[in-house]
PDB file of N, CA and C in Angstrom:
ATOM      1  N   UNK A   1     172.367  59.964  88.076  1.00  0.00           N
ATOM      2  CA  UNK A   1     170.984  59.865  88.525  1.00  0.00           C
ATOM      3  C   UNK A   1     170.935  59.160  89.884  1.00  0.00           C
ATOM      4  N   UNK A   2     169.968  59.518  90.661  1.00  0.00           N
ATOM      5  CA  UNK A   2     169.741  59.242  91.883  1.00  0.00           C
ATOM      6  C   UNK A   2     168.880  57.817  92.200  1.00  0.00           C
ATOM      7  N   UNK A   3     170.255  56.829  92.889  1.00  0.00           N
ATOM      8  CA  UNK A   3     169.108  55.262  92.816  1.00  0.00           C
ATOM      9  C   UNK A   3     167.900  55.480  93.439  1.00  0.00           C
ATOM     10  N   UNK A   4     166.728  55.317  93.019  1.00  0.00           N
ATOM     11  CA  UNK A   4     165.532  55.190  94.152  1.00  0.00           C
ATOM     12  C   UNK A   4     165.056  53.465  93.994  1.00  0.00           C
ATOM     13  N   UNK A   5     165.778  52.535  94.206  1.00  0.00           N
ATOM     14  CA  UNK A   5     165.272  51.189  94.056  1.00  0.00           C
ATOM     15  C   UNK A   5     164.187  50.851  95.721  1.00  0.00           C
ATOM     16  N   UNK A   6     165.571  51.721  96.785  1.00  0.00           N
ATOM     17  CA  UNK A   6     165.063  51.546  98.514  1.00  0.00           C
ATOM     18  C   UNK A   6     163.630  52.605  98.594  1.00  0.00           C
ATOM     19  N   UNK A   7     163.593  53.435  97.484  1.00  0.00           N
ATOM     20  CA  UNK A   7     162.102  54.563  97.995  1.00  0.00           C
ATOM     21  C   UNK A   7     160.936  53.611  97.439  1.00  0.00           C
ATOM     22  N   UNK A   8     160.234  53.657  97.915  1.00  0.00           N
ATOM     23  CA  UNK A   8     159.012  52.660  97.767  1.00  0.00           C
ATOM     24  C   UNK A   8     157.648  53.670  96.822  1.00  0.00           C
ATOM     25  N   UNK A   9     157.558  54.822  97.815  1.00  0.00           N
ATOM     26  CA  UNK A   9     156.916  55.471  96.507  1.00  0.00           C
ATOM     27  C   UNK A   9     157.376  55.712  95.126  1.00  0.00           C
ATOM     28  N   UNK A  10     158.418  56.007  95.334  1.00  0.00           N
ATOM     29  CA  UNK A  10     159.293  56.133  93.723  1.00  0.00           C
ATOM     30  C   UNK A  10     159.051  54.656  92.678  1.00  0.00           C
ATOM     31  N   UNK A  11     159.403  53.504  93.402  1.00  0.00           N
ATOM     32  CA  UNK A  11     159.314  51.982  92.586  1.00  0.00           C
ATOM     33  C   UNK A  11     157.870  52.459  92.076  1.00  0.00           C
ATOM     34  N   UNK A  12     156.857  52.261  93.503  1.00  0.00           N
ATOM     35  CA  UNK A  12     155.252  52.383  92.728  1.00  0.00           C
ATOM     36  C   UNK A  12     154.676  53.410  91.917  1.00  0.00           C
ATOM     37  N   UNK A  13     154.935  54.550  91.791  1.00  0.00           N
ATOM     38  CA  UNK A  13     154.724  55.444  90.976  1.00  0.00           C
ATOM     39  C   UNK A  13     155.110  55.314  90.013  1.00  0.00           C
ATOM     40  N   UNK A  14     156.412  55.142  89.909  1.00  0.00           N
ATOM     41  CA  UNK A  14     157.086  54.577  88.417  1.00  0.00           C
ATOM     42  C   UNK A  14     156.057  53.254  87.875  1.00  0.00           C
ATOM     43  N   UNK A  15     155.769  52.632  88.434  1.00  0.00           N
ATOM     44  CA  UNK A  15     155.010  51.456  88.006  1.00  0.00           C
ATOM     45  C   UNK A  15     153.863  51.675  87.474  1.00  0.00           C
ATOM     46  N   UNK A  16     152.871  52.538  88.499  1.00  0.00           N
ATOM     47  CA  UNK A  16     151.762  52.545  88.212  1.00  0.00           C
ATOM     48  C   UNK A  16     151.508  53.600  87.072  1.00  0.00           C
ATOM     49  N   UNK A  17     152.843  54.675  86.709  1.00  0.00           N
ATOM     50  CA  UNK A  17     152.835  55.532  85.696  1.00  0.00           C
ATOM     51  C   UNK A  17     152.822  54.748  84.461  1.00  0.00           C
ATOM     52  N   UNK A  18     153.565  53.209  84.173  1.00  0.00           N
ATOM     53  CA  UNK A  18     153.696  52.453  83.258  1.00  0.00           C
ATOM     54  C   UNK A  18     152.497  51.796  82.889  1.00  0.00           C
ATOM     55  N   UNK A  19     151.618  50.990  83.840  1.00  0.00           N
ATOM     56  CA  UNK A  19     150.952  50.454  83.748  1.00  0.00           C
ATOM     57  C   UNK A  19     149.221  51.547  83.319  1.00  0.00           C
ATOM     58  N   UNK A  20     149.368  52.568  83.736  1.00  0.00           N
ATOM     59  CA  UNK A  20     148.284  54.085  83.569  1.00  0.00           C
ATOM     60  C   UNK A  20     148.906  54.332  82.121  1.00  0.00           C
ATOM     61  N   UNK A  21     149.633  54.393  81.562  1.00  0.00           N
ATOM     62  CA  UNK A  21     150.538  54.875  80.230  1.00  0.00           C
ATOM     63  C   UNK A  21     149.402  53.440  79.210  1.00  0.00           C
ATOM     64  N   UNK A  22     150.002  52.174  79.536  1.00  0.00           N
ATOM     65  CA  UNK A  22     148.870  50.605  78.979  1.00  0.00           C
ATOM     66  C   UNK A  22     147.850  50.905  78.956  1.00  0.00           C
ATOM     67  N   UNK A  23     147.018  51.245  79.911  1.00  0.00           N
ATOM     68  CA  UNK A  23     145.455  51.136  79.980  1.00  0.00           C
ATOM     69  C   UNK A  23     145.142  52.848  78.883  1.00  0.00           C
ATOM     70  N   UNK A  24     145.438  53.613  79.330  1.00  0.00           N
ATOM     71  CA  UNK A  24     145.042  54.744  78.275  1.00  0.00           C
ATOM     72  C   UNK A  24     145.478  54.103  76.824  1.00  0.00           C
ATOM     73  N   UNK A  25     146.084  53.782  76.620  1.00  0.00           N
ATOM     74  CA  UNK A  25     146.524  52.891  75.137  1.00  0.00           C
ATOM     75  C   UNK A  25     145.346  52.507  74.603  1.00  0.00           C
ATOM     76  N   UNK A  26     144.786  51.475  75.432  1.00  0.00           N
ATOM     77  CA  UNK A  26     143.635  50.946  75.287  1.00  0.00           C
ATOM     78  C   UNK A  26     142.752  51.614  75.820  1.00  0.00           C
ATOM     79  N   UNK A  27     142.354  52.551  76.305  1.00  0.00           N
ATOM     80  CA  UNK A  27     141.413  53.416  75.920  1.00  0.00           C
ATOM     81  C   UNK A  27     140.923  53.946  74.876  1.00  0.00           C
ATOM     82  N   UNK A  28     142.196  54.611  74.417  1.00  0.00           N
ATOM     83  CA  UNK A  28     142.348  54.977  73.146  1.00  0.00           C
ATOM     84  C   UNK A  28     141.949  54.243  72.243  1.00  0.00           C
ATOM     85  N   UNK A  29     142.333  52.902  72.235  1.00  0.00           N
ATOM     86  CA  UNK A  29     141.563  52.074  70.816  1.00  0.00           C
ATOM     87  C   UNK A  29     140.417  51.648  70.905  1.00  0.00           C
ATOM     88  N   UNK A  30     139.889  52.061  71.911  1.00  0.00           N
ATOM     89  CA  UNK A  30     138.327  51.786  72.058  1.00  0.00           C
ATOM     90  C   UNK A  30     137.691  53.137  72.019  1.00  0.00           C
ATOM     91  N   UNK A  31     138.479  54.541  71.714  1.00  0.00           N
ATOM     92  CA  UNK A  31     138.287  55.962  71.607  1.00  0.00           C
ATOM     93  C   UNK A  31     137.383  56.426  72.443  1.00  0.00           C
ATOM     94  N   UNK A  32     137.915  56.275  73.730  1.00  0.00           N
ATOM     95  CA  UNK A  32     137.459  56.591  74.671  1.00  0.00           C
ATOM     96  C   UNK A  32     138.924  57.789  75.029  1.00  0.00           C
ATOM     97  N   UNK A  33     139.087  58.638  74.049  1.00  0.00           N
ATOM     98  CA  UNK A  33     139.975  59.565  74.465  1.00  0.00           C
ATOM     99  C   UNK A  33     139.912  60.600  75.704  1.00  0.00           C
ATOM    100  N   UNK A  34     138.494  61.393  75.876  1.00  0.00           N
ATOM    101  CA  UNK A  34     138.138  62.113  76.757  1.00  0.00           C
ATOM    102  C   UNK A  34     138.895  61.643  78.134  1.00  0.00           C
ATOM    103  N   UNK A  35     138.493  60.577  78.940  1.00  0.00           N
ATOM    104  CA  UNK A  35     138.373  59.985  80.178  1.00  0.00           C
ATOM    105  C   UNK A  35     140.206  59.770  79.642  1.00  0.00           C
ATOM    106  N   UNK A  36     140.699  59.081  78.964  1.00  0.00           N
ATOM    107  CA  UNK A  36     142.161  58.654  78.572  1.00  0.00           C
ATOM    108  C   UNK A  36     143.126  59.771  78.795  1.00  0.00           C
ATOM    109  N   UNK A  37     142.772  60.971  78.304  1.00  0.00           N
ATOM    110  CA  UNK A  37     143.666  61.652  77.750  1.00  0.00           C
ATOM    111  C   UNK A  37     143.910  62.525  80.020  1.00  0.00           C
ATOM    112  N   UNK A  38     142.472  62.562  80.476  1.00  0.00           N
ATOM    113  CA  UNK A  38     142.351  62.950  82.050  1.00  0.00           C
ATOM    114  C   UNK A  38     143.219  61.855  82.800  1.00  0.00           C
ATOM    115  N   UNK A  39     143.149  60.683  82.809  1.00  0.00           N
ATOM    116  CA  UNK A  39     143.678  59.758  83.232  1.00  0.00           C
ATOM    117  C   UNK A  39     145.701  59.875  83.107  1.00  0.00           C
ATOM    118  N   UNK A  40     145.754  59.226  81.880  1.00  0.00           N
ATOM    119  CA  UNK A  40     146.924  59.893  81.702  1.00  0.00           C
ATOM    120  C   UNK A  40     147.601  60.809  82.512  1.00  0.00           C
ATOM    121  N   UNK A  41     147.010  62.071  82.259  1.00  0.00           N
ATOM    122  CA  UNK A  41     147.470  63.433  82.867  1.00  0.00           C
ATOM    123  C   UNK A  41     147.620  63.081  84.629  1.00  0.00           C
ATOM    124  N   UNK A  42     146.475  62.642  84.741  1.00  0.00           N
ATOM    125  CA  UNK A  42     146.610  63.022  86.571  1.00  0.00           C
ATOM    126  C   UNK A  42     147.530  61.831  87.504  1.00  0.00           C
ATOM    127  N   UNK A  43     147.293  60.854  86.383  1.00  0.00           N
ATOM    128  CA  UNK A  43     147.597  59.269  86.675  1.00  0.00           C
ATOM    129  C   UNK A  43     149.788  59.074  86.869  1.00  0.00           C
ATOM    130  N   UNK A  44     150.244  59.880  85.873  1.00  0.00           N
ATOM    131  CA  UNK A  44     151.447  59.890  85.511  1.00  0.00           C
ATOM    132  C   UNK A  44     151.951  61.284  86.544  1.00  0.00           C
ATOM    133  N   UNK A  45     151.136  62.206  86.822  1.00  0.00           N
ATOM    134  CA  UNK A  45     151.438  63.484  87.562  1.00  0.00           C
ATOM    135  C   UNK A  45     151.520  62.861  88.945  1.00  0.00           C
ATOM    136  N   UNK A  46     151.489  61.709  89.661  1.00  0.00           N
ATOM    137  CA  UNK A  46     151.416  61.306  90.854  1.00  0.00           C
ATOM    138  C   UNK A  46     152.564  61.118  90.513  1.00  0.00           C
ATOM    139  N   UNK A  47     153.160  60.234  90.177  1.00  0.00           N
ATOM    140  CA  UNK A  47     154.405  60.097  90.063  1.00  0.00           C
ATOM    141  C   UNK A  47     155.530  60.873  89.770  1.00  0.00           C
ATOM    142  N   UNK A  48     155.362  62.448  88.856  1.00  0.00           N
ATOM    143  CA  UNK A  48     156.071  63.291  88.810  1.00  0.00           C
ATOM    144  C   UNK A  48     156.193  63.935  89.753  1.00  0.00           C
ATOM    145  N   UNK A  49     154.983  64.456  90.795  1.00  0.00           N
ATOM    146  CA  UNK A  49     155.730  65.362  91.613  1.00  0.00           C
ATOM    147  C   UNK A  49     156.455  64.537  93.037  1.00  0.00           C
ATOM    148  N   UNK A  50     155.983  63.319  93.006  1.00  0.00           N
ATOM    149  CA  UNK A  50     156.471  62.596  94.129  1.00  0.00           C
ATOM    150  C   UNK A  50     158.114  62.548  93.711  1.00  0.00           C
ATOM    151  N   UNK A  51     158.273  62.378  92.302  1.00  0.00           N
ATOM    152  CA  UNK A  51     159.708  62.230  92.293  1.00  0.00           C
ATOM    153  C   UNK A  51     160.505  63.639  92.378  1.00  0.00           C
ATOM    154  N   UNK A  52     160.127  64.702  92.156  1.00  0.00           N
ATOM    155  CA  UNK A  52     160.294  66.116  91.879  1.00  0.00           C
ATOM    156  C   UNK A  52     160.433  66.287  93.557  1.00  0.00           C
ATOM    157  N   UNK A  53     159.484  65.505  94.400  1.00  0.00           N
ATOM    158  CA  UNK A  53     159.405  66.153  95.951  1.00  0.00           C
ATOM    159  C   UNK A  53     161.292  65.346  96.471  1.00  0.00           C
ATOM    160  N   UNK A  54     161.994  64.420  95.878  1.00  0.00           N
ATOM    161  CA  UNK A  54     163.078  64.177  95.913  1.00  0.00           C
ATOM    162  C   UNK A  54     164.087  65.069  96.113  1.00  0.00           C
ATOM    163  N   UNK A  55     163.953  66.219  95.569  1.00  0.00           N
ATOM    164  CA  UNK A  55     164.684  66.828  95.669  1.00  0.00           C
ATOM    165  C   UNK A  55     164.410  68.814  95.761  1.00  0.00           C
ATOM    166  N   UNK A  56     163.860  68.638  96.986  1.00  0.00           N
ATOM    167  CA  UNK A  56     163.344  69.971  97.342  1.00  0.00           C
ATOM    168  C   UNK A  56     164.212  71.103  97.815  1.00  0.00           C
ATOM    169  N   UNK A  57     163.750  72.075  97.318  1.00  0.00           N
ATOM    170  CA  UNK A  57     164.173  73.833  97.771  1.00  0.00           C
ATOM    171  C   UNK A  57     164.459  73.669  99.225  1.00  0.00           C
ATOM    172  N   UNK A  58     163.464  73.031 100.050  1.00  0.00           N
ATOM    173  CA  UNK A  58     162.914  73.330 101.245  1.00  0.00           C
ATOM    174  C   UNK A  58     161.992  71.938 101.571  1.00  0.00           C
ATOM    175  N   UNK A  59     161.655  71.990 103.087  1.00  0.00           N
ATOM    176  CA  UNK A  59     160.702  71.109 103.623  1.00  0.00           C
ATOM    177  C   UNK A  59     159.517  71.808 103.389  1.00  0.00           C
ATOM    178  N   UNK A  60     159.207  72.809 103.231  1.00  0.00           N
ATOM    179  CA  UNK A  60     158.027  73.108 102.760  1.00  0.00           C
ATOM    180  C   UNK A  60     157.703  72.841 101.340  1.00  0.00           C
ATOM    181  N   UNK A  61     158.860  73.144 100.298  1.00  0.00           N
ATOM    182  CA  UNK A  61     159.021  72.578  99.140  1.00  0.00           C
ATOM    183  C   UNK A  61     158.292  71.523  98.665  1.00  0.00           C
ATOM    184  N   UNK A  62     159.317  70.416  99.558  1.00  0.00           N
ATOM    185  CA  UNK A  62     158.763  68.637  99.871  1.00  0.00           C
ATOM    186  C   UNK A  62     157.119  68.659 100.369  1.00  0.00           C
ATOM    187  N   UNK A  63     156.974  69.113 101.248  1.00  0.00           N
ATOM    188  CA  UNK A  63     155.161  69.141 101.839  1.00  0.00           C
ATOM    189  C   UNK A  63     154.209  69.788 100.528  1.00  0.00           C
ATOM    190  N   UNK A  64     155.113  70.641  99.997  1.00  0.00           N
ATOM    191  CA  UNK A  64     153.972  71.216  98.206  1.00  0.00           C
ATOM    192  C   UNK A  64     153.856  70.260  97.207  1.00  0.00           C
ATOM    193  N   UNK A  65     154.615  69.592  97.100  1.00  0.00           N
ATOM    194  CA  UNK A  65     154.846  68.573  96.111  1.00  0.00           C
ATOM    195  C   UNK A  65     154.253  67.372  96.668  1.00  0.00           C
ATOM    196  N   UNK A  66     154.434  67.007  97.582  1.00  0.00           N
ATOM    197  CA  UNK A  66     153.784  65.590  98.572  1.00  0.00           C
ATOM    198  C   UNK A  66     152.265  66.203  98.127  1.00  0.00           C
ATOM    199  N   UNK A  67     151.852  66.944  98.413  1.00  0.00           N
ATOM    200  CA  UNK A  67     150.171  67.730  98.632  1.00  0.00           C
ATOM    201  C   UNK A  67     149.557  67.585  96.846  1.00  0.00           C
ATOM    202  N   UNK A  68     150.897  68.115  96.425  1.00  0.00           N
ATOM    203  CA  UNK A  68     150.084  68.005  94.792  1.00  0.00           C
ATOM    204  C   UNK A  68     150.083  66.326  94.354  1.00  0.00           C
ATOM    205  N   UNK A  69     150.524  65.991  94.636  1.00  0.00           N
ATOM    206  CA  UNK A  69     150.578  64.283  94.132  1.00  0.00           C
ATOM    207  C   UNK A  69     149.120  63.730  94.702  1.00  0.00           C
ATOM    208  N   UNK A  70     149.222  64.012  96.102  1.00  0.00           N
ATOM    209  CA  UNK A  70     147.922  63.755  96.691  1.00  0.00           C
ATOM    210  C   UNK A  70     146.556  64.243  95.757  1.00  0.00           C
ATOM    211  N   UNK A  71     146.553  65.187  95.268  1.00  0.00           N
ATOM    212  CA  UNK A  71     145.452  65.688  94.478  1.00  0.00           C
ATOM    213  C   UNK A  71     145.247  64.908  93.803  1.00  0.00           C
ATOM    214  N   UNK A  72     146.878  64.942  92.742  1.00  0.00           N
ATOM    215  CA  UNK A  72     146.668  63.693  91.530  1.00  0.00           C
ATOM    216  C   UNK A  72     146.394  62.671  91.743  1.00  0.00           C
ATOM    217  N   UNK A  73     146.142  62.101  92.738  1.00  0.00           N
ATOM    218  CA  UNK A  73     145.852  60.945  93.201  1.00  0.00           C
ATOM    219  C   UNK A  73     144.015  60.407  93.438  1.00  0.00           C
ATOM    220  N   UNK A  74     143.813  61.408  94.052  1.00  0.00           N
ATOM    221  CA  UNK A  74     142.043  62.168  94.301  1.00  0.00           C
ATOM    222  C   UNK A  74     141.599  61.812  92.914  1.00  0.00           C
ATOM    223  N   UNK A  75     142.313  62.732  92.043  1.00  0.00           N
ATOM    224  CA  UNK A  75     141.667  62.669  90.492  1.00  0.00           C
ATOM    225  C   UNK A  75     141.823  61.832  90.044  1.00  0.00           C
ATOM    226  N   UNK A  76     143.209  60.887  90.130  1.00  0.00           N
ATOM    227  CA  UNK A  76     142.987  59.890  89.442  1.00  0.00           C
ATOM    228  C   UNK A  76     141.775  59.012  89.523  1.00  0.00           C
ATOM    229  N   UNK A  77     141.745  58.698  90.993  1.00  0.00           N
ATOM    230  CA  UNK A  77     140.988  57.875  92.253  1.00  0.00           C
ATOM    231  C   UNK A  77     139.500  57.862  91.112  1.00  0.00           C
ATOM    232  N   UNK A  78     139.054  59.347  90.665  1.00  0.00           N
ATOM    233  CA  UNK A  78     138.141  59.724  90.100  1.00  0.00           C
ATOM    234  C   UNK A  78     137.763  58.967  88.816  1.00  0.00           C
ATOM    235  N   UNK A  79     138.989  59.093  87.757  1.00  0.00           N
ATOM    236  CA  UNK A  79     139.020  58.839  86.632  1.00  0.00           C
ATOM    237  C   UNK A  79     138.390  57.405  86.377  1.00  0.00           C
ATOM    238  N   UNK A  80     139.423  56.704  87.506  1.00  0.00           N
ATOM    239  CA  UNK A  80     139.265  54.945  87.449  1.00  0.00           C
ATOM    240  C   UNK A  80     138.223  54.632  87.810  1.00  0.00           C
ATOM    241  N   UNK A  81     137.663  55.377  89.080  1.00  0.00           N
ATOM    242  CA  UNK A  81     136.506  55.307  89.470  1.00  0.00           C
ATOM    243  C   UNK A  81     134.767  54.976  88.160  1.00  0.00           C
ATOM    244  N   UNK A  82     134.827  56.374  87.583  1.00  0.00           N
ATOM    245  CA  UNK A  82     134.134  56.487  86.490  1.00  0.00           C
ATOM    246  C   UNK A  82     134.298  55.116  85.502  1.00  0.00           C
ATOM    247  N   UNK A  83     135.307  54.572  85.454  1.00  0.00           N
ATOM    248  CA  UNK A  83     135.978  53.464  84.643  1.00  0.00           C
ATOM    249  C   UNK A  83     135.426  52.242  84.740  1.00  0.00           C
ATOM    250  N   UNK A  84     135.614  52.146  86.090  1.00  0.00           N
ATOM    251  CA  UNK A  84     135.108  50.990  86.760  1.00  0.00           C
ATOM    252  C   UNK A  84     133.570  51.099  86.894  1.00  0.00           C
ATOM    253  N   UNK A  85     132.910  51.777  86.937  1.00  0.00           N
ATOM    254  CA  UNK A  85     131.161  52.189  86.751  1.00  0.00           C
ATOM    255  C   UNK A  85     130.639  52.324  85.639  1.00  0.00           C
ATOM    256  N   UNK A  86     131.240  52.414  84.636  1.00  0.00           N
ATOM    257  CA  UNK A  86     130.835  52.494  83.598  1.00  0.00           C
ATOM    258  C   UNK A  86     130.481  51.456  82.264  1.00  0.00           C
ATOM    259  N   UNK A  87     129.412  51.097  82.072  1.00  0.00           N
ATOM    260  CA  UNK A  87     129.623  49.729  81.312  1.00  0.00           C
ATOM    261  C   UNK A  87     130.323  49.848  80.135  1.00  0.00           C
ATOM    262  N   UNK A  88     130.491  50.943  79.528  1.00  0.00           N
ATOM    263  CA  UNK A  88     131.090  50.968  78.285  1.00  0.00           C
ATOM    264  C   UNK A  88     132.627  50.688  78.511  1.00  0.00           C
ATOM    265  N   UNK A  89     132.837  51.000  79.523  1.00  0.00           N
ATOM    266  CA  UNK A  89     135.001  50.892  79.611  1.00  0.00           C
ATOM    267  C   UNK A  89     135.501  49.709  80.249  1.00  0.00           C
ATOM    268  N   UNK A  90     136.439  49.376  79.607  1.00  0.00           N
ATOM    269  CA  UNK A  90     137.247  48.278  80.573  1.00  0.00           C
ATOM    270  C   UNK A  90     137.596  48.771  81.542  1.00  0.00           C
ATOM    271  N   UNK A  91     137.799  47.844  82.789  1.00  0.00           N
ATOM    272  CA  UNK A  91     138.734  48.235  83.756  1.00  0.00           C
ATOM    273  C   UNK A  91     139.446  47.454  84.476  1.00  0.00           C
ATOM    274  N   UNK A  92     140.828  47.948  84.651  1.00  0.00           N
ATOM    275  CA  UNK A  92     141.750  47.101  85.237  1.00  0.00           C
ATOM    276  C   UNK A  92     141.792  46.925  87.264  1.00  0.00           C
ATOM    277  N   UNK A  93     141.427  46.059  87.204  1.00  0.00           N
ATOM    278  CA  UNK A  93     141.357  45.954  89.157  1.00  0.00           C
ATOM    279  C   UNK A  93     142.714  46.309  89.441  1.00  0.00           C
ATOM    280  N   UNK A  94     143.991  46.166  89.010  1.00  0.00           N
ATOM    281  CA  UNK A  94     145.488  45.981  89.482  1.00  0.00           C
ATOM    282  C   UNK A  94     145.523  47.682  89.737  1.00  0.00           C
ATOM    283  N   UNK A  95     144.816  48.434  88.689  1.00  0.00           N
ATOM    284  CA  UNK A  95     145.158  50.165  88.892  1.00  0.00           C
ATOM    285  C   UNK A  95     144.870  50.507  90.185  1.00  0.00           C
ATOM    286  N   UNK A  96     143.846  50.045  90.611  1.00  0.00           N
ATOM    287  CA  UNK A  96     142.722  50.465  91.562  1.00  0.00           C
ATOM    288  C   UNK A  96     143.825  49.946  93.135  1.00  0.00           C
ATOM    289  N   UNK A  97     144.025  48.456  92.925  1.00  0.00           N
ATOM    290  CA  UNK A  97     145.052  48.508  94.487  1.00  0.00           C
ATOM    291  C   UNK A  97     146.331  48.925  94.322  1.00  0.00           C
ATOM    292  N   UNK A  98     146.871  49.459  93.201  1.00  0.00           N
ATOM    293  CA  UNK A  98     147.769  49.968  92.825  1.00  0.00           C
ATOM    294  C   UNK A  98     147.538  51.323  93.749  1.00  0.00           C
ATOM    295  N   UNK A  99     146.793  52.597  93.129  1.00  0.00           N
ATOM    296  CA  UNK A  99     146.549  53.337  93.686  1.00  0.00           C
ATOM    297  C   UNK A  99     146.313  53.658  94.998  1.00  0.00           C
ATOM    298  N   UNK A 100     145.330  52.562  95.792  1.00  0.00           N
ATOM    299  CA  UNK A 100     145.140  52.349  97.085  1.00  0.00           C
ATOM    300  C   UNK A 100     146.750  52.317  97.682  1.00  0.00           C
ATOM    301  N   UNK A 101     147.742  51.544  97.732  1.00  0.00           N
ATOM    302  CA  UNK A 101     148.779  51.432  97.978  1.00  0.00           C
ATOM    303  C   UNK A 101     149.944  52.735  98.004  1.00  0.00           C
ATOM    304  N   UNK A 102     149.641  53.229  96.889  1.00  0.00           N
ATOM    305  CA  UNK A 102     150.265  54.931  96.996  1.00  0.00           C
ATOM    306  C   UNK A 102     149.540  55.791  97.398  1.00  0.00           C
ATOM    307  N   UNK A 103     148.586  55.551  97.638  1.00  0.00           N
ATOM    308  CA  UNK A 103     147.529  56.455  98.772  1.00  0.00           C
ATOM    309  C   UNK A 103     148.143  56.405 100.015  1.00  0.00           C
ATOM    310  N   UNK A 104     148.137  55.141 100.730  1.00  0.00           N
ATOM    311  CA  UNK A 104     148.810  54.406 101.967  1.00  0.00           C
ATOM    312  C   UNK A 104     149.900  55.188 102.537  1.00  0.00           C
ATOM    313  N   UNK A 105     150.809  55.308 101.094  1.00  0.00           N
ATOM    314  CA  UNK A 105     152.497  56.226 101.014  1.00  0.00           C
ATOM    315  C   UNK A 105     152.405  57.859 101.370  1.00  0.00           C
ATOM    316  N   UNK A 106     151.469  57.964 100.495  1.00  0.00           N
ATOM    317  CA  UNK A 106     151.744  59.629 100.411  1.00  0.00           C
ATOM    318  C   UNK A 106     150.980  59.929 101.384  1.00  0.00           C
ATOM    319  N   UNK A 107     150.055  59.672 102.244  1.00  0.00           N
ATOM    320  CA  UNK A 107     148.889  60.123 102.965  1.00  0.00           C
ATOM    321  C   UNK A 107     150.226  60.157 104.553  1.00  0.00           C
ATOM    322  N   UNK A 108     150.613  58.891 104.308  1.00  0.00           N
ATOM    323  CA  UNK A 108     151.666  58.816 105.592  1.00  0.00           C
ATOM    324  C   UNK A 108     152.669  59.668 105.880  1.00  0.00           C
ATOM    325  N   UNK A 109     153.535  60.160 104.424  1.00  0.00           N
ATOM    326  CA  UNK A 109     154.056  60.920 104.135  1.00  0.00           C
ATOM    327  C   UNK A 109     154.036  62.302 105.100  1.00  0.00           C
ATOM    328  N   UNK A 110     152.848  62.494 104.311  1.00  0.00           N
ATOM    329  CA  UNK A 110     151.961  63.969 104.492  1.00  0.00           C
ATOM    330  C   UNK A 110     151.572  63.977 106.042  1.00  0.00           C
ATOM    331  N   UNK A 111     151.106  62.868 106.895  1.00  0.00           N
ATOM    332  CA  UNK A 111     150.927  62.673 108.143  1.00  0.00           C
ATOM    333  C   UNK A 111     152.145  62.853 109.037  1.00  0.00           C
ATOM    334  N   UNK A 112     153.291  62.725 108.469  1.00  0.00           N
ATOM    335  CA  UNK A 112     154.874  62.500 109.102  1.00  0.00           C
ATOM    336  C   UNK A 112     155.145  63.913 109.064  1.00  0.00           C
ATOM    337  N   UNK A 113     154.971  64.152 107.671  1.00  0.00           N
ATOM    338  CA  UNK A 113     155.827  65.331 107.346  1.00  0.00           C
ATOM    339  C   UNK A 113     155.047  66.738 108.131  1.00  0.00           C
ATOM    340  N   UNK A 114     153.786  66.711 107.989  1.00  0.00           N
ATOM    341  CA  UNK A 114     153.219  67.695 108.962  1.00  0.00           C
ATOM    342  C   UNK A 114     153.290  67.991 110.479  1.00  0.00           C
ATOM    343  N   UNK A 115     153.317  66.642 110.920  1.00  0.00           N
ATOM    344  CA  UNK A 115     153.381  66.520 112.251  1.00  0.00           C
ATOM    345  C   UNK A 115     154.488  67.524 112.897  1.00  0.00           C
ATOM    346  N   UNK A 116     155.686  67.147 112.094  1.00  0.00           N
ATOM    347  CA  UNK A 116     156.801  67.282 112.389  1.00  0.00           C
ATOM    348  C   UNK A 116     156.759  68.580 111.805  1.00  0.00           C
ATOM    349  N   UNK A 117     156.876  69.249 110.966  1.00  0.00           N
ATOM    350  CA  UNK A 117     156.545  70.330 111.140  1.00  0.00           C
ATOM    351  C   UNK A 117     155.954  71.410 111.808  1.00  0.00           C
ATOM    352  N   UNK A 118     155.129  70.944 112.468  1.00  0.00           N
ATOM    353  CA  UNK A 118     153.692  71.509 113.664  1.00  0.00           C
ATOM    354  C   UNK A 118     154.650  71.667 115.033  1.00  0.00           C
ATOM    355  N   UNK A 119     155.612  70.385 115.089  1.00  0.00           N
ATOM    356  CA  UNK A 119     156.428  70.527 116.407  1.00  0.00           C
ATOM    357  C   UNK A 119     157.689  71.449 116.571  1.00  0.00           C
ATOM    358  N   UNK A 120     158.231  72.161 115.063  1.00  0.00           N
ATOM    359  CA  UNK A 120     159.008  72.718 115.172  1.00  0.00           C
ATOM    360  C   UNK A 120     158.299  74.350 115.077  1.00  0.00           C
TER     361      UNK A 120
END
């Protein structure tokens, strides 16, 4: 297996997939499954395709996978969002600059990786 300790999106995704994995837990026991079960999904999918973009077909490959994480990210953005507005749900502040922070990553990413693409 491939160390990613030096990739920084990889550490935080992995993290924030752990810590998104906790809070749906507790969603769940407050059966708030609906919003849990969306969360989950989009919350843990940032982190899959970012790690999946590791090891691409192609640089265009890498730019499809960078792009879909970004989505999952949008949606998540969404999920927590609703979370945090809502009086009935807990919500964790740590998700929220969590997310902000892999926003930061992948947006830069996607800013690098296009550029450079555009010039070739």
């Amino acid at each position: 297996m491939i160390n990613f300790e030096n990739n920084p999106l990889i550490t935080k995704t992995v993290q924030f997939s752990l810590d998104i994995i906790d809070y749906c837990e507790l969603l769940d026991e407050k059966k708030k499954y609906v919003i849990s079960k969306q969360l989950l999904r989009s919350g843990t999918s940032i982190g899959a395709n970012s790690f999946e973009a590791q090891n691409p077909y192609s640089k265009k490959d890498f730019i499809n996978k960078i792009k879909i994480a970004a989505k999952e990210l949008e949606e998540t953005k969404y999920w927590l969002y609703l979370c945090k507005h809502s009086k009935n749900y807990p919500f964790n502040e740590n998700l929220e600059s969590q997310i902000t922070e892999i926003g930061k990553i992948i947006y830069k990413i996607l800013s690098t990786s296009l550029s450079k693409e555009n010039i070739l």
